[in-house]
N, C-alpha and C. Protein backbone atom coordinates (compact mmCIF):
# COMPACT_ATOMS: atom_id res chain seq x y z
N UNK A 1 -15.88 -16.41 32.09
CA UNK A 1 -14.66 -16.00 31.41
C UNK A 1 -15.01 -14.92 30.40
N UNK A 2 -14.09 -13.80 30.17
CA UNK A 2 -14.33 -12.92 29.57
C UNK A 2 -13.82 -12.84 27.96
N UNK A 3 -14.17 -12.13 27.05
CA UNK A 3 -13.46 -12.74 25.53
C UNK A 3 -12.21 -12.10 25.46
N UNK A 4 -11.65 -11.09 26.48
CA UNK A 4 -10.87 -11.17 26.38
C UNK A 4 -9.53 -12.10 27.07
N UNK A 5 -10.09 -12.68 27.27
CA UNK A 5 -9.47 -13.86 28.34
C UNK A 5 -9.48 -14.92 27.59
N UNK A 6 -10.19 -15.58 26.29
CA UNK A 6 -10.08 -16.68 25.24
C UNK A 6 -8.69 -16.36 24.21
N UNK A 7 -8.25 -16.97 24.17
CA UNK A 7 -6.93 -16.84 23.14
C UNK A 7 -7.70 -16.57 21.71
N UNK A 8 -7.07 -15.32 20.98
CA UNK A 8 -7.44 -15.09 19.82
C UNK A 8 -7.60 -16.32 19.07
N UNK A 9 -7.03 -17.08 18.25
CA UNK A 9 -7.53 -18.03 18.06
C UNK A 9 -8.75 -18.77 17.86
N UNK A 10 -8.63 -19.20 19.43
CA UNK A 10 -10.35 -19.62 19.73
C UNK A 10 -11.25 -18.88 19.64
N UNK A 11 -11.43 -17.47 19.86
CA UNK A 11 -12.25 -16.34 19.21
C UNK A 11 -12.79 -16.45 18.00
N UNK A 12 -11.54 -16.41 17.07
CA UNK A 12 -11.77 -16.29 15.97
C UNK A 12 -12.27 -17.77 15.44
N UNK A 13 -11.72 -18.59 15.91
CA UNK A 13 -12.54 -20.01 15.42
C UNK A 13 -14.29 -19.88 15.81
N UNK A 14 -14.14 -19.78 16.97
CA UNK A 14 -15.81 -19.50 17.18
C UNK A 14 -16.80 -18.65 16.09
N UNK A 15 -15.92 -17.67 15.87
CA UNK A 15 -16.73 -16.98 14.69
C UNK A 15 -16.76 -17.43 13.49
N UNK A 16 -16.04 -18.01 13.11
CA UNK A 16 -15.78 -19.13 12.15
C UNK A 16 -14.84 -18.39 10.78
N UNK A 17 -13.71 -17.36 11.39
CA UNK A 17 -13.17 -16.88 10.96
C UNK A 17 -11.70 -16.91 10.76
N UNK A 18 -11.16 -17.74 11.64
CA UNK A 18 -10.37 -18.33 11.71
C UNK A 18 -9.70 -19.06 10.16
N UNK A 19 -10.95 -19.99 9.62
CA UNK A 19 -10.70 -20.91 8.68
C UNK A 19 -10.66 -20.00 6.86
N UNK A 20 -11.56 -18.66 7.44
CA UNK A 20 -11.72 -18.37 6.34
C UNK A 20 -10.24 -17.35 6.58
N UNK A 21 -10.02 -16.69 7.30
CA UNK A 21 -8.43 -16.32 7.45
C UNK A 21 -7.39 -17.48 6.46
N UNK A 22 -7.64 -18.31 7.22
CA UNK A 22 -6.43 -19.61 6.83
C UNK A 22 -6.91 -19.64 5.38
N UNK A 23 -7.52 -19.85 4.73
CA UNK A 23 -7.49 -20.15 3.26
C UNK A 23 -7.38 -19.13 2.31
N UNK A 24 -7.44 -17.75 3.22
CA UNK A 24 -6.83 -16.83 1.93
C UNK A 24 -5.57 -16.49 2.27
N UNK A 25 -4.89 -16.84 3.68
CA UNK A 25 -3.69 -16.53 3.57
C UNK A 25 -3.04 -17.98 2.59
N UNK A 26 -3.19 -19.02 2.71
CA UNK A 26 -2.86 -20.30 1.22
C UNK A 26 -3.07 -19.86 0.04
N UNK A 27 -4.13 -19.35 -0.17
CA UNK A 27 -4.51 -18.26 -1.39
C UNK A 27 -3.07 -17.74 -1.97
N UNK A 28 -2.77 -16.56 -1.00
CA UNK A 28 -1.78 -15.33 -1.15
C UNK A 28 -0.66 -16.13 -1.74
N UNK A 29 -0.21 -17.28 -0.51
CA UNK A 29 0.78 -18.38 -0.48
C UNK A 29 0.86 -18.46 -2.12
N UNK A 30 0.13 -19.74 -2.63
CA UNK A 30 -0.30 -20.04 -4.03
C UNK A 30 0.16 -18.64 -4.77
N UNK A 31 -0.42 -17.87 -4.77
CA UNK A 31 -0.47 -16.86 -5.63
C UNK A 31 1.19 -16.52 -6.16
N UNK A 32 1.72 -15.70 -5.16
CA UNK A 32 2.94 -15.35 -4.70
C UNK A 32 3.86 -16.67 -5.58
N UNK A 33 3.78 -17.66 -5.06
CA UNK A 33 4.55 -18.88 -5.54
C UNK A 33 4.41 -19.36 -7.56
N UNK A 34 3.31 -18.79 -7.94
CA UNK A 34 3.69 -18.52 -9.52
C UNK A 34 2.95 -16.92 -9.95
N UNK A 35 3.84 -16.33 -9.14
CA UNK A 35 3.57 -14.94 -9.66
C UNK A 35 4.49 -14.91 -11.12
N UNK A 36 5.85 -15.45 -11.26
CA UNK A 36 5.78 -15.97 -12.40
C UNK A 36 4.65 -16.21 -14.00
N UNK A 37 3.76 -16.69 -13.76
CA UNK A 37 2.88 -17.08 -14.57
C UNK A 37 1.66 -15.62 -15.56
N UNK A 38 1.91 -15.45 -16.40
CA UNK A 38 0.82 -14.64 -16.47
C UNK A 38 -1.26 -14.67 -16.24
N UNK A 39 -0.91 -15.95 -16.58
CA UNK A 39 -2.28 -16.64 -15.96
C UNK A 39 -2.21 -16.97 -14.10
N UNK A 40 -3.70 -16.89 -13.89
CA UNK A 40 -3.07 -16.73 -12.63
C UNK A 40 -4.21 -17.54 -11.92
N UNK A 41 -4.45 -18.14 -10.93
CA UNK A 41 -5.63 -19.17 -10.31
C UNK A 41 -6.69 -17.73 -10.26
N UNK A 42 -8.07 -17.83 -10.33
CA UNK A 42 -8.75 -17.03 -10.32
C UNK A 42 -9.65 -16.86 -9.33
N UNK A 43 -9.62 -18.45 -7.78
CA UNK A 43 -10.47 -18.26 -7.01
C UNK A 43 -9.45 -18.96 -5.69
N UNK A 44 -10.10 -18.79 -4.86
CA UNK A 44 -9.52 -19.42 -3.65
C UNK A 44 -9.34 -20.57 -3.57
N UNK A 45 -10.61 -21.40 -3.87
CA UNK A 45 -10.74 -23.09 -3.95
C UNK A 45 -9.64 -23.36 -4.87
N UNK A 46 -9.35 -23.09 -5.81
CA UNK A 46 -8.48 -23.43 -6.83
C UNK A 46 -6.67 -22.93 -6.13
N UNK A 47 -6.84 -22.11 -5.86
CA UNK A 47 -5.51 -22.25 -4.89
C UNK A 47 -5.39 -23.20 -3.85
N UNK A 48 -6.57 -23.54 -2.85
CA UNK A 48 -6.09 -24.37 -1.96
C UNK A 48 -6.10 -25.55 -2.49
N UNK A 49 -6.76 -25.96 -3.72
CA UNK A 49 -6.58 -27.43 -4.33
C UNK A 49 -5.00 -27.71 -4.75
N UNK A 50 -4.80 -26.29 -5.30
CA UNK A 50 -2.98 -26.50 -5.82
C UNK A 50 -2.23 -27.10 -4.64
N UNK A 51 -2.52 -26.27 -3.61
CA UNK A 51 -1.67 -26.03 -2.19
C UNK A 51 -1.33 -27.55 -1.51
N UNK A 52 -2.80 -28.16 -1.54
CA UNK A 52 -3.01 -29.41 -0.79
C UNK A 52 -2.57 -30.54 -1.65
N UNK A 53 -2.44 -30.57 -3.00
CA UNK A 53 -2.34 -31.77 -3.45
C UNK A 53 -1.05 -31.80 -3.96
N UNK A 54 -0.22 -30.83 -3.86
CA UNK A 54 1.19 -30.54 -4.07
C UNK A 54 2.04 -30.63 -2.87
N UNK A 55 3.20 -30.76 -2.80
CA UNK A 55 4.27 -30.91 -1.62
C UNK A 55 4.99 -29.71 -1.80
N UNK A 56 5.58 -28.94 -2.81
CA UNK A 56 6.92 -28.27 -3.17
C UNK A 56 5.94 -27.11 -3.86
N UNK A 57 6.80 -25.96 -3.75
CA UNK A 57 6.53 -24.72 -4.83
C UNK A 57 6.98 -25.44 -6.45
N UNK A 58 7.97 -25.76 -6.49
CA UNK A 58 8.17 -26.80 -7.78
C UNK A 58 7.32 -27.44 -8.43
N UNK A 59 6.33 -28.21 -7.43
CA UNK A 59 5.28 -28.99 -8.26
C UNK A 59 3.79 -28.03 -8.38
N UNK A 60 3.94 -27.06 -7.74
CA UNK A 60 2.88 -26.47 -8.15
C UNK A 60 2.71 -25.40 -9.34
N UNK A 61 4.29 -25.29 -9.32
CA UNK A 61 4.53 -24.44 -10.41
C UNK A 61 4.21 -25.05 -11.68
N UNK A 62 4.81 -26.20 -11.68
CA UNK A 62 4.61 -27.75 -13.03
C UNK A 62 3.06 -28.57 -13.02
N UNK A 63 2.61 -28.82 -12.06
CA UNK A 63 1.32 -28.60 -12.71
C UNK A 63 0.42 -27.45 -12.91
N UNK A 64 0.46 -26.01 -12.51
CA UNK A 64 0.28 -24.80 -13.12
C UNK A 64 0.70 -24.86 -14.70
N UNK A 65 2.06 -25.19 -14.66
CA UNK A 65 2.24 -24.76 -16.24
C UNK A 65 1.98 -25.65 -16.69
N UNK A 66 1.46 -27.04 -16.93
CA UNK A 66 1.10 -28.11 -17.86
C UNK A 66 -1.07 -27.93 -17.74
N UNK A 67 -1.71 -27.38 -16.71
CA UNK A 67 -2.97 -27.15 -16.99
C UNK A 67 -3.26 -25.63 -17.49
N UNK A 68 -2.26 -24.74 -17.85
CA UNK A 68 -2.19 -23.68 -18.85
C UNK A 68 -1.92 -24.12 -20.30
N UNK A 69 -1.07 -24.62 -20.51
CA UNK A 69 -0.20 -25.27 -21.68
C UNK A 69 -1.27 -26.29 -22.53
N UNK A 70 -2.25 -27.35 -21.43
CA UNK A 70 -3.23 -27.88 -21.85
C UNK A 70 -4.84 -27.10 -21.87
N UNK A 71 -4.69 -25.85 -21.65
CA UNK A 71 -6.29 -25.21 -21.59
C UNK A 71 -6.13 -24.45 -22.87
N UNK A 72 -5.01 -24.16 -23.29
CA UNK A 72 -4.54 -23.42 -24.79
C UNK A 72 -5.24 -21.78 -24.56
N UNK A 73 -6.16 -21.06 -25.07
CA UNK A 73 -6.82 -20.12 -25.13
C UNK A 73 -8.12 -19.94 -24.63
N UNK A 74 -8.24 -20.80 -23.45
CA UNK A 74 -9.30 -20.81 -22.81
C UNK A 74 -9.25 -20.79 -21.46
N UNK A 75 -8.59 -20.14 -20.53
CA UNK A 75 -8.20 -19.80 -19.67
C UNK A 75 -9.16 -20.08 -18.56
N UNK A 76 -10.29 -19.19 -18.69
CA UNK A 76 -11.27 -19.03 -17.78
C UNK A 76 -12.19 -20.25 -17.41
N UNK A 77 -11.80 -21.13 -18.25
CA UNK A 77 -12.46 -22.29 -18.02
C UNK A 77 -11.87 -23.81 -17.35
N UNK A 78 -10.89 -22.44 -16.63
CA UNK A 78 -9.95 -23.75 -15.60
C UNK A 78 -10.52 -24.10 -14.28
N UNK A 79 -10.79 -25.59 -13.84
CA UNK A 79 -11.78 -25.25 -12.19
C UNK A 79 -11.01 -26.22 -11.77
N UNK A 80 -11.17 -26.39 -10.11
CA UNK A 80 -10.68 -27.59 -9.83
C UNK A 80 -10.83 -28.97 -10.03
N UNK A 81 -11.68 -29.03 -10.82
CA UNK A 81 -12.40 -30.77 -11.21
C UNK A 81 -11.04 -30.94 -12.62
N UNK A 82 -10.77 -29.69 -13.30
CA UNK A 82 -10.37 -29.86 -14.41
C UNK A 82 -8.37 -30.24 -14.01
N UNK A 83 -8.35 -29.21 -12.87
CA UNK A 83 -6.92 -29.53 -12.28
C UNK A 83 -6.39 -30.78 -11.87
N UNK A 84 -7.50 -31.44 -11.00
CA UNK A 84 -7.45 -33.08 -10.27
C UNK A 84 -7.62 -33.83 -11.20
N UNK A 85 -8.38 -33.06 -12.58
CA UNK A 85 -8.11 -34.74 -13.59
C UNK A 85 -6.72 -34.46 -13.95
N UNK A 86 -5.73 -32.90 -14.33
CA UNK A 86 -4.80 -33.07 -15.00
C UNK A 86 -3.70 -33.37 -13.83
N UNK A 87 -3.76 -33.20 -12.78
CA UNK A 87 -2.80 -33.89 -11.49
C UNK A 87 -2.83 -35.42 -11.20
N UNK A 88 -4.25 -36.04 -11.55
CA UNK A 88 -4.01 -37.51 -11.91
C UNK A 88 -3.80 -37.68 -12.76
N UNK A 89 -3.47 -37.34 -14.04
CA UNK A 89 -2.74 -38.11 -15.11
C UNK A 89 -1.11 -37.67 -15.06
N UNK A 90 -1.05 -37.01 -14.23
CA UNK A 90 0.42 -36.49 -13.96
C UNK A 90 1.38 -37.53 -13.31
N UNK A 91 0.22 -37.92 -12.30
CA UNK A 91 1.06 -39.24 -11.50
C UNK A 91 0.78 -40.32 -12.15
N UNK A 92 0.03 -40.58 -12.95
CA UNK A 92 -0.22 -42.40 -13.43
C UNK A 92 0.33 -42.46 -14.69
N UNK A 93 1.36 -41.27 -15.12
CA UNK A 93 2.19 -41.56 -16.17
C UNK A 93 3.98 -41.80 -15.37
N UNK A 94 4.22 -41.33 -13.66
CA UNK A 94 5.06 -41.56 -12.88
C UNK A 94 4.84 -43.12 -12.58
């Protein structure tokens, strides 16, 4: 079988490009969805953590603005360990 005869797709999965496609288009997603915000996620991982542990543009917007609101003037020192603690205390006060 010839590569052009494999469905793009599977191509691109084989190269293992596929996945890295998919997480910066979630990236963009994320991004786009609190362009709003002047602070803004600063890496990929940190967008797809928003992406995945959220349901709604709504809730990602609200925990965006409550781990800004709680980092005060320290912006750069937002990661995803720091997001998943403030997304679990989000729900165990629900």
């Amino acid at each position: 079988m010839k590569n052009k005869d494999i469905p793009s797709r599977v191509m691109l999965e084989g190269l293992g490009i596929f996945h890295k496609t998919y997480r910066y288009l979630i990236s963009a997603k994320v991004l786009d969805q609190l362009e709003e915000f002047e602070i803004l996620p600063c890496c990929e991982n940190l967008c797809r953590f928003l992406y995945n542990c959220t349901e709604t543009p709504e809730q990602i917007k609200l925990l965006w603005r409550t781990v800004i609101n709680n980092m005060g003037s320290n912006p750069e020192s937002i990661n995803v360990s720091y997001v998943r603690q403030i997304w679990n205390e989000f729900f165990q006060k629900r």
